[in-house]
Every structure is written in structure tokens, then in C-alpha cells.
N, C-alpha and C. Protein backbone atom coordinates (compact mmCIF):
# COMPACT_ATOMS: atom_id res chain seq x y z
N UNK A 1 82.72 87.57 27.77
CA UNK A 1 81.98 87.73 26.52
C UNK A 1 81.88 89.22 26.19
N UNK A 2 82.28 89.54 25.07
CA UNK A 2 82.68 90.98 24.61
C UNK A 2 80.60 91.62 25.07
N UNK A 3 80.52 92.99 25.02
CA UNK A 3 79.15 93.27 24.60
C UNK A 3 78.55 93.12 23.67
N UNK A 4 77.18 93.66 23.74
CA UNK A 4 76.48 93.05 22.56
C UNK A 4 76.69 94.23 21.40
N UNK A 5 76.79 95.80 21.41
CA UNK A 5 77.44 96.61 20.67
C UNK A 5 79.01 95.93 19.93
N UNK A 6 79.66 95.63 20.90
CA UNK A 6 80.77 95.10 20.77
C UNK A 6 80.78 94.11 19.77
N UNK A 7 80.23 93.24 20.00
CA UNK A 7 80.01 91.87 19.15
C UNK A 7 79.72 92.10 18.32
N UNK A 8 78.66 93.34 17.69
CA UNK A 8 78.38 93.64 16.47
C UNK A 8 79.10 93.87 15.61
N UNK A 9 80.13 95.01 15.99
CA UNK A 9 81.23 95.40 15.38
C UNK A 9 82.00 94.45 14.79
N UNK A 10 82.26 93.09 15.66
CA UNK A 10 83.25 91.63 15.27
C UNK A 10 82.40 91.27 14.30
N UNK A 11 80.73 91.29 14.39
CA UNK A 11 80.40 90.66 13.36
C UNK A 11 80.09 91.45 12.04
N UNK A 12 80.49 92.72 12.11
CA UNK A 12 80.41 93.29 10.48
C UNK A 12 81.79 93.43 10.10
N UNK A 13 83.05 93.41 10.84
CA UNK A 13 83.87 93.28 10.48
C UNK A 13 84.54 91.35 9.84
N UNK A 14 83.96 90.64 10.55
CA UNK A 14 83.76 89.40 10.10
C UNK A 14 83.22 89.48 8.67
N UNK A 15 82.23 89.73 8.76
CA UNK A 15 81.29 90.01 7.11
C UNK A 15 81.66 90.64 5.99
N UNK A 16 82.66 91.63 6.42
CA UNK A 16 83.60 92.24 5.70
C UNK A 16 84.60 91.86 4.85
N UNK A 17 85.32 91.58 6.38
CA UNK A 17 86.57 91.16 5.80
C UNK A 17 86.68 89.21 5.63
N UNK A 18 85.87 88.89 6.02
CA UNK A 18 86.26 86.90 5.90
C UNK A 18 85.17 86.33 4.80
N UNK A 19 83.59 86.47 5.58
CA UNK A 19 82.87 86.08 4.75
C UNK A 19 82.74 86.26 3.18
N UNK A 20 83.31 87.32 3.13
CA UNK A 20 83.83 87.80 1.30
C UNK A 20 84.44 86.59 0.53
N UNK A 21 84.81 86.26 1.24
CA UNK A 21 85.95 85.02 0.98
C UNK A 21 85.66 83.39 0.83
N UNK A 22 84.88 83.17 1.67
CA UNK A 22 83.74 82.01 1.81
C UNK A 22 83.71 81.27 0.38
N UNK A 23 84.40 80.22 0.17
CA UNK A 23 83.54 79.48 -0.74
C UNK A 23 82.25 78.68 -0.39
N UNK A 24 81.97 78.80 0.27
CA UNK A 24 80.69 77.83 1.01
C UNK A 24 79.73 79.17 0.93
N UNK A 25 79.61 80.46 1.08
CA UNK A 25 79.09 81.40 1.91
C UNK A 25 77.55 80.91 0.48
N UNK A 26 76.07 81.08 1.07
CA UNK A 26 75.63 80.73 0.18
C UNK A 26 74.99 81.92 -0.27
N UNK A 27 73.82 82.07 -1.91
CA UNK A 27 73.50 83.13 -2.44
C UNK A 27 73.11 84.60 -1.98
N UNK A 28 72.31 84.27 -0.32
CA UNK A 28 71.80 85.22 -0.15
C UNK A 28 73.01 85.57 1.51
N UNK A 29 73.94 84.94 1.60
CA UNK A 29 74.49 85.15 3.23
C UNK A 29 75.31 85.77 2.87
N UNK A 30 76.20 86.36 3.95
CA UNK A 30 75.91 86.12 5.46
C UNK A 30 74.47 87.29 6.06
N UNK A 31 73.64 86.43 6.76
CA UNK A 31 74.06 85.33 7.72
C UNK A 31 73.72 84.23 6.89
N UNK A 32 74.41 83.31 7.36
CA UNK A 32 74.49 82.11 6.66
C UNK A 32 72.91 80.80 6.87
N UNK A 33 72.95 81.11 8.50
CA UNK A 33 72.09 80.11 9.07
C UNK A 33 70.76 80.24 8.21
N UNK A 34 70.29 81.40 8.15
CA UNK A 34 68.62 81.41 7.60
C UNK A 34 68.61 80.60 6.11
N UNK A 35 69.86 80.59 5.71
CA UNK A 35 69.95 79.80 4.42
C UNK A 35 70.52 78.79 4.49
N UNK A 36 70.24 78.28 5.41
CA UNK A 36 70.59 76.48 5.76
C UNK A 36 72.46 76.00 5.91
N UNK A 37 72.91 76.94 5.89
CA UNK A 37 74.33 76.57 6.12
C UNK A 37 74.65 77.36 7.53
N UNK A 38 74.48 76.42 8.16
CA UNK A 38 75.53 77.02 9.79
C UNK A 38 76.82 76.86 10.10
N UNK A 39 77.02 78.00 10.20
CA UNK A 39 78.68 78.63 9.91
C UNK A 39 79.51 78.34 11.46
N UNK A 40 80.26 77.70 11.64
CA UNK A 40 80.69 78.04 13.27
C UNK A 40 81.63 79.10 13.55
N UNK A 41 81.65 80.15 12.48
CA UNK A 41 82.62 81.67 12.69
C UNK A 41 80.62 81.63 13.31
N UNK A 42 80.01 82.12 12.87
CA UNK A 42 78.46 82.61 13.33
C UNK A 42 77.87 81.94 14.53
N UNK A 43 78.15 80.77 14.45
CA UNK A 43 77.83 80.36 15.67
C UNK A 43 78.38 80.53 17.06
N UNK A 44 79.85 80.73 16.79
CA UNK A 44 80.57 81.00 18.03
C UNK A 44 81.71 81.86 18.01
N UNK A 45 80.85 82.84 17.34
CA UNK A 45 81.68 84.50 17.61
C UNK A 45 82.47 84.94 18.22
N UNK A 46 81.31 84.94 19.23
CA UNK A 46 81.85 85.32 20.94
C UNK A 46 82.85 84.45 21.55
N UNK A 47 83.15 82.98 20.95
CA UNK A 47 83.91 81.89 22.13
C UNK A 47 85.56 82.67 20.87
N UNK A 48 85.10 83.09 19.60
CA UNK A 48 86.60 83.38 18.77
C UNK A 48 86.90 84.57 19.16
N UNK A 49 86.06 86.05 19.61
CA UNK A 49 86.70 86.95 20.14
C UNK A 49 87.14 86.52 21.12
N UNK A 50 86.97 85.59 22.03
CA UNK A 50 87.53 85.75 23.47
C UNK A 50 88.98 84.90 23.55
N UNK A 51 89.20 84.16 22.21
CA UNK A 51 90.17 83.20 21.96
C UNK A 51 91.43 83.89 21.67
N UNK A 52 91.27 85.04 20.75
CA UNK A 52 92.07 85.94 19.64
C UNK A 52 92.62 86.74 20.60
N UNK A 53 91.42 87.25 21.62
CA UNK A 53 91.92 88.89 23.08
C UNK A 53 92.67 87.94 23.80
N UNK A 54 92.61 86.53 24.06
CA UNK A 54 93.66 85.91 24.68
C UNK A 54 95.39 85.24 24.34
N UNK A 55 94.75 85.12 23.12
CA UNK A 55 96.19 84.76 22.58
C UNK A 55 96.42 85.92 22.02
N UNK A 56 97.89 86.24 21.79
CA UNK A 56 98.87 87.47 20.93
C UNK A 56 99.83 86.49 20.54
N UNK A 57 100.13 86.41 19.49
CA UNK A 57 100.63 85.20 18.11
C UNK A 57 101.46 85.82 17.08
N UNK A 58 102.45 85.75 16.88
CA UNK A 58 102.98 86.72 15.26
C UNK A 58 102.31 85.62 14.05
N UNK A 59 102.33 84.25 15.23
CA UNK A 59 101.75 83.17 14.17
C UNK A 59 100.72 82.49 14.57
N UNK A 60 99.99 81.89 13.22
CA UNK A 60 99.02 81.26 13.39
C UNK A 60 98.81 80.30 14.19
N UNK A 61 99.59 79.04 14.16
CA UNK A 61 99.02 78.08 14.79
C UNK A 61 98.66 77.72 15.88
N UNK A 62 99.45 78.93 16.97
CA UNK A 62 98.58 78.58 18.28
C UNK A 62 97.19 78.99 18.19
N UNK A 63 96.63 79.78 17.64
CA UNK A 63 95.26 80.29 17.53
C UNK A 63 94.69 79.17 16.65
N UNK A 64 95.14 78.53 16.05
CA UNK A 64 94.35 77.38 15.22
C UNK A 64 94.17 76.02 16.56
N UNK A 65 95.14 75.74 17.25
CA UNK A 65 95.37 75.09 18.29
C UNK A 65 94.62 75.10 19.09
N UNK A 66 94.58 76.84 19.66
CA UNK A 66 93.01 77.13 20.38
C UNK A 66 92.05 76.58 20.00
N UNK A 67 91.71 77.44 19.17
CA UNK A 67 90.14 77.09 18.61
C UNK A 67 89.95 75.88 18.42
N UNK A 68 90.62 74.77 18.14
CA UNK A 68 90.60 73.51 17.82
C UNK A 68 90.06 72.80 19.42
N UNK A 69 90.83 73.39 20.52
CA UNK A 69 90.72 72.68 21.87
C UNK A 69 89.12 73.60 22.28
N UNK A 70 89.06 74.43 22.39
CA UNK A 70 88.53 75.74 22.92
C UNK A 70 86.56 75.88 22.04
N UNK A 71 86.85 75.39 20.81
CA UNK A 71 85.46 75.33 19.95
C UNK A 71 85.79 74.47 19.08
N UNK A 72 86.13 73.42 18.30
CA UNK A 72 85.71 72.58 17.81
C UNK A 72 85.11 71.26 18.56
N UNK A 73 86.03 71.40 19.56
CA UNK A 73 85.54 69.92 20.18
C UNK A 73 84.06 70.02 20.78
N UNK A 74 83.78 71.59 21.14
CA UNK A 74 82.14 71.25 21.62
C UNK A 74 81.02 71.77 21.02
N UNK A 75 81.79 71.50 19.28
CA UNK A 75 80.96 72.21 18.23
C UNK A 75 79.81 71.31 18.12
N UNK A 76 78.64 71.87 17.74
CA UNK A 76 77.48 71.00 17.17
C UNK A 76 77.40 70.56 15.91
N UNK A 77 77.98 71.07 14.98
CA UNK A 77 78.54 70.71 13.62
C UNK A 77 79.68 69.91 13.76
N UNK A 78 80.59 69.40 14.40
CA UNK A 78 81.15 68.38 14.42
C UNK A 78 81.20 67.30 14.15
N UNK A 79 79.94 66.49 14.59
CA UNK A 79 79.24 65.19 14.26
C UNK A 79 78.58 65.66 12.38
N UNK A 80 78.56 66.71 11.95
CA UNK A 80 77.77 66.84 10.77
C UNK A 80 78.47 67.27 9.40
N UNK A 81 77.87 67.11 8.54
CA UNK A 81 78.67 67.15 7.14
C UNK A 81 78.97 68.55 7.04
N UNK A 82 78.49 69.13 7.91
CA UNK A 82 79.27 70.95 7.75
C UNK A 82 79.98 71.07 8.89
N UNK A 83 81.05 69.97 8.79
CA UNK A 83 82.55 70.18 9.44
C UNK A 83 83.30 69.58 8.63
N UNK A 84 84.77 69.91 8.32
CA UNK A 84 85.12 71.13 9.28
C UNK A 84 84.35 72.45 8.50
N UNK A 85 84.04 73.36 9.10
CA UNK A 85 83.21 74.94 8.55
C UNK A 85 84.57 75.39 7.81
N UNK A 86 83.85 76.86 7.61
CA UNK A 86 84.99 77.55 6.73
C UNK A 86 85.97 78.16 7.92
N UNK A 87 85.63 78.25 9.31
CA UNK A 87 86.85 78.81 9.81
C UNK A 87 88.15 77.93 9.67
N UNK A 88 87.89 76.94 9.52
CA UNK A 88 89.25 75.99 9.69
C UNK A 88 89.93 76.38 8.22
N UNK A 89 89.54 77.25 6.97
CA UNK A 89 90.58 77.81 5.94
C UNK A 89 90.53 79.06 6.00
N UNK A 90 89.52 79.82 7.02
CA UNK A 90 89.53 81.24 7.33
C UNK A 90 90.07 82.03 7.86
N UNK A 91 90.39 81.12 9.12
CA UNK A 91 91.37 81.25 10.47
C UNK A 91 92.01 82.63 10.22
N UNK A 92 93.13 82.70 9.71
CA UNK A 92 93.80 83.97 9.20
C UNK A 92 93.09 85.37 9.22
N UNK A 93 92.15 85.43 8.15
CA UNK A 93 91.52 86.29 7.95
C UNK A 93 90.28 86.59 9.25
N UNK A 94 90.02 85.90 10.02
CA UNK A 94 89.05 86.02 11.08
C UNK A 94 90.01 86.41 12.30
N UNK A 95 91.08 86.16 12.76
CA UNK A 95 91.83 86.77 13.49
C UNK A 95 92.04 88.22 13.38
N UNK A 96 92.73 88.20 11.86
CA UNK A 96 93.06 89.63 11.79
C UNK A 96 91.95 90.27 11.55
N UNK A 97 90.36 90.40 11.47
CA UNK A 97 89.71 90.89 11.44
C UNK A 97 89.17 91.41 12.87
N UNK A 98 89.36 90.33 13.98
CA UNK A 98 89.21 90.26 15.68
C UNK A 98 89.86 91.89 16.00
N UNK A 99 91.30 91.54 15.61
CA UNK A 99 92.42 92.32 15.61
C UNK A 99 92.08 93.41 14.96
N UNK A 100 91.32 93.70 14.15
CA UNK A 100 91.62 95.26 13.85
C UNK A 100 90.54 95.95 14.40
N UNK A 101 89.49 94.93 14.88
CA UNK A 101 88.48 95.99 15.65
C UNK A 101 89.01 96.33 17.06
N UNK A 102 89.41 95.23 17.51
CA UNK A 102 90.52 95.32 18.76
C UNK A 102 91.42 96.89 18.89
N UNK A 103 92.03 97.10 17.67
CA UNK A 103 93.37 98.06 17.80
C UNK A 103 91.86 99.65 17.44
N UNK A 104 91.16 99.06 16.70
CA UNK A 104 90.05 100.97 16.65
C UNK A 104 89.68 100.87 18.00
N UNK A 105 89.05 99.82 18.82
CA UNK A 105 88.49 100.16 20.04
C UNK A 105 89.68 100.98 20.97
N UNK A 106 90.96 100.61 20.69
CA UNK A 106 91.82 101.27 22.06
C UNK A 106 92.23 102.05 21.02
N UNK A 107 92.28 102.49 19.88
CA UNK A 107 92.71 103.92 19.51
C UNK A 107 91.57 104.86 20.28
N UNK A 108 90.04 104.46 19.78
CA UNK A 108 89.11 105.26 20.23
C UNK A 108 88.69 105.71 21.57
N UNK A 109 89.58 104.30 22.53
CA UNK A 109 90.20 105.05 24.01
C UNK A 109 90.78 106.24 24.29
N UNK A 110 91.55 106.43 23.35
CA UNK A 110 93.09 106.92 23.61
C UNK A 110 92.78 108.23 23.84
């Protein structure tokens, strides 16, 4: 599980770059939850950074594949009318967002 500095970063770059995008995202979100829509990019952040640092993909669908085995199946929104969430048309844009905080953290190694 990335840190909690760390995680932050995924999640303003999430907010940035995906949630913009959201047709679901509601008036006052992200975050989504306090306004009654629970998001499973928000809910399980941490299980998609650790999905994205594991797979390297030129293409999508193994990372859709993942997440499908990896967090949908032990989603709590599953059983509920807010499935599938918006990652399942986000996918794309939430990767490459993983990914570019990914490539500043090891520039800022370097």
C-alpha cells in the first residue's frame, strides 16, 4: 500500500485528471461519498495504485482484467445500483494518471 503522502498525490492527480470527466461526478464532488455517490476509483485507490505499479501494459485490457479479478469482485457496490462505477469507462484515464505520478516520483529520485 503506497503511503499516505503518497496516496495523496494519486488522489489529486485522480481529481485532476479523471474525475473532470465523470458523468456521474455529482454537484459538489469529488469527493464523491459525502454526496451520496460512492465512487470505487475513491473507495479503492490504494487496491488501483497497487494494480497499475504491477502491471506495465502498452494496452488496456489487462489492467481492465485486473481490476475486474483484483476489485470488482470484492467490491461493496457490486450488489448495488452504483455498479458498474465510473472506473469501468475511466479505466484509461485513471491509469495514466497512476502513471504519471509514478514517472514524477522517480524523476524526483533521480
Amino acid at each position: 500500500m503506497p503511503a499516505a503522502d503518497t496516496l495523496e498525490k494519486y488522489r489529486t492527480a485522480i481529481r485532476e485528471q479523471v474525475c473532470i470527466h465523470c458523468p456521474e461526478r455529482p454537484p459538489l464532488g469529488p469527493p464523491c461519498a459525502p454526496q451520496g455517490k460512492r465512487c470505487g476509483i475513491e473507495l479503492h485507490l490504494d487496491q488501483l495504485v497497487e494494480v497499475v505499479q504491477q502491471m506495465k501494459s502498452a494496452r488496456i485490457d489487462p489492467y481492465i482484467e485486473e481490476f475486474h479479478e483484483e476489485i470488482c469482485t470484492h467490491c461493496p457496490n457490486a450488489v448495488t445500483s452504483q455498479c458498474p462505477c465510473p472506473l469501468e469507462y475511466l479505466i484509461t484515464l485513471a491509469v495514466n494518471a497512476i502513471e504519471d505520478v509514478d514517472r514524477g516520483e522517480e524523476e524526483s529520485a533521480e
